[in-house]
C-alpha atoms as a PDB file:
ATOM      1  CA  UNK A   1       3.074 -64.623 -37.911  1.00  0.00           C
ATOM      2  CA  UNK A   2       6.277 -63.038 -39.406  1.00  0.00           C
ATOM      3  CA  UNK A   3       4.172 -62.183 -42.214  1.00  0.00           C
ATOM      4  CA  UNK A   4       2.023 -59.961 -40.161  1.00  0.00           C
ATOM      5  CA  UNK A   5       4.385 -58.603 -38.954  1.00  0.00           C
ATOM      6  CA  UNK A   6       6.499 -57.732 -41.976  1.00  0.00           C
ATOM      7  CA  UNK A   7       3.228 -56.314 -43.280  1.00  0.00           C
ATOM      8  CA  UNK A   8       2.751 -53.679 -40.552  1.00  0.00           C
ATOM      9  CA  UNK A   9       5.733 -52.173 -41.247  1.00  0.00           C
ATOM     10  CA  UNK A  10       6.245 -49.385 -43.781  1.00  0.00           C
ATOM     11  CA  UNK A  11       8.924 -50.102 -46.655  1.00  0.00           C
ATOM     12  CA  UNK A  12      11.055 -47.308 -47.280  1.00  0.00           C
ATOM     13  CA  UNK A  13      13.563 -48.958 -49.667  1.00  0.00           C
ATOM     14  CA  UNK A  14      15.145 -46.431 -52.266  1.00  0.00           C
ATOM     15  CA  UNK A  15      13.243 -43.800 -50.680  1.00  0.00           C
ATOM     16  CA  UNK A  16      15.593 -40.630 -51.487  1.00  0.00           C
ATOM     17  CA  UNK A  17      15.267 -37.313 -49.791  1.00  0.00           C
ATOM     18  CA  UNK A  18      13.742 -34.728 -52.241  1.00  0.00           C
ATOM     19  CA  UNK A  19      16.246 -31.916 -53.708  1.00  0.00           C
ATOM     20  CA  UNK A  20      15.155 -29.216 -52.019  1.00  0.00           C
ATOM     21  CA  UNK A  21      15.855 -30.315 -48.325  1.00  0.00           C
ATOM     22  CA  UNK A  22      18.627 -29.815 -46.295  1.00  0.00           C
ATOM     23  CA  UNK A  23      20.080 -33.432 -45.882  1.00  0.00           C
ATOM     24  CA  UNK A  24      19.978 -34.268 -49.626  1.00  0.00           C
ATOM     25  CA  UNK A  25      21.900 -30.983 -50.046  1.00  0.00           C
ATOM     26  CA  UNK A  26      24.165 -30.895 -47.894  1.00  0.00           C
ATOM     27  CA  UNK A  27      27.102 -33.967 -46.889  1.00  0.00           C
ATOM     28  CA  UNK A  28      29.445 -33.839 -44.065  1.00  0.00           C
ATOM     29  CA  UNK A  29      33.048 -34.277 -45.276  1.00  0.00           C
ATOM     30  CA  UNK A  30      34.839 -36.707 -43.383  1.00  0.00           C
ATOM     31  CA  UNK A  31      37.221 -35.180 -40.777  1.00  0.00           C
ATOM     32  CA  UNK A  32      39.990 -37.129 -41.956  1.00  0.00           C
ATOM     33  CA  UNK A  33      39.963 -36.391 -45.472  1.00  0.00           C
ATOM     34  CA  UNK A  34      39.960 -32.370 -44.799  1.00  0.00           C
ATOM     35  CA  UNK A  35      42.600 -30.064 -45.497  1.00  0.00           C
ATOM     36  CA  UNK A  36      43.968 -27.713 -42.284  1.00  0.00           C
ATOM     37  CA  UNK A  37      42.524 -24.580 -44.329  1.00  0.00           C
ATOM     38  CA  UNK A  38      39.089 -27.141 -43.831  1.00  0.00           C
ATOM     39  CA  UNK A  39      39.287 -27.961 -40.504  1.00  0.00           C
ATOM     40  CA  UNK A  40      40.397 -24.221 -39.469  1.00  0.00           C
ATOM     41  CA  UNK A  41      36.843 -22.660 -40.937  1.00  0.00           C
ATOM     42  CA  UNK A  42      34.523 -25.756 -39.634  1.00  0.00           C
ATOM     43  CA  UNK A  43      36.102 -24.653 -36.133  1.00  0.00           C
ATOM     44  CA  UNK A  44      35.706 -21.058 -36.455  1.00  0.00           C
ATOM     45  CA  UNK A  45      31.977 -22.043 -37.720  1.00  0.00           C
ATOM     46  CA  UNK A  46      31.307 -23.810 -34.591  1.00  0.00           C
ATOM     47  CA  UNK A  47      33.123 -21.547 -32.338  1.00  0.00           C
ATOM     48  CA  UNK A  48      30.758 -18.643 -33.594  1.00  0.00           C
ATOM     49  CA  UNK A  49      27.407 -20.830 -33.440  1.00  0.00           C
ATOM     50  CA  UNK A  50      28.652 -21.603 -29.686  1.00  0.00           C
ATOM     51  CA  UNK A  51      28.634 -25.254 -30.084  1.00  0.00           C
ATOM     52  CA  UNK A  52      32.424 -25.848 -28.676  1.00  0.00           C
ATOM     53  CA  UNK A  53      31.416 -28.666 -26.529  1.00  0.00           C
ATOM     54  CA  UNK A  54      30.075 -30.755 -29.051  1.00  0.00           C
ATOM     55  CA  UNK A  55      31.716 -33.831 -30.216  1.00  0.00           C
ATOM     56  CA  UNK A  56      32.269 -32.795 -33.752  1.00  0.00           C
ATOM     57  CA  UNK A  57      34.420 -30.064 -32.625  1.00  0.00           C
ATOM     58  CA  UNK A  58      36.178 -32.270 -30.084  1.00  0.00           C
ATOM     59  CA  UNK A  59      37.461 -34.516 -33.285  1.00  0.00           C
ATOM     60  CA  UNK A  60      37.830 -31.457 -35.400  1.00  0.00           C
ATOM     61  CA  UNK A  61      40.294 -30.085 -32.795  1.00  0.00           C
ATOM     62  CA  UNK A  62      42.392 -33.525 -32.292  1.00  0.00           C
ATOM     63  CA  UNK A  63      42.397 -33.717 -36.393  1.00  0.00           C
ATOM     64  CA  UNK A  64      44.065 -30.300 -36.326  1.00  0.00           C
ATOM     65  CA  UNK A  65      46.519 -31.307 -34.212  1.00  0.00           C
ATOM     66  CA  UNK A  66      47.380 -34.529 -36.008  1.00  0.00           C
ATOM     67  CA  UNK A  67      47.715 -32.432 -38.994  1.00  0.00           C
ATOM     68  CA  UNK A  68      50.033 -29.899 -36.932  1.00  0.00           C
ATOM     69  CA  UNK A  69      48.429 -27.344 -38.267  1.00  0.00           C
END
């Protein structure tokens, strides 16, 4: 039975995202590891694109003021 089962689903092992698209060309820097010049432009960018409640901006603000920047 766990053979059928294994068979009906797909295998996607080393399956890599062509060049061209969007997640294989761009990576998200962690917020931890950006400067304060960084984290001040990724704010602006999200400010503009009116996405302040998001989550990502949330820990992008608290980084910043870690940083005390």
């Amino acid at each position: 039975m766990s053979d059928e089962i294994q068979a009906a689903q797909p295998v996607n092992e080393g399956a890599v995202a062509p060049e061209g698209t969007k997640a294989a060309a761009h990576k998200t820097k962690k917020i931890n590891r950006m400067s304060a010049a960084d984290l001040s432009s990724k704010i602006e960018e999200i400010e503009k694109g009116n996405l302040a409640g998001s989550t990502y901006y949330k820990h992008l603000l608290q980084r910043k003021r870690e940083l005390g920047a």
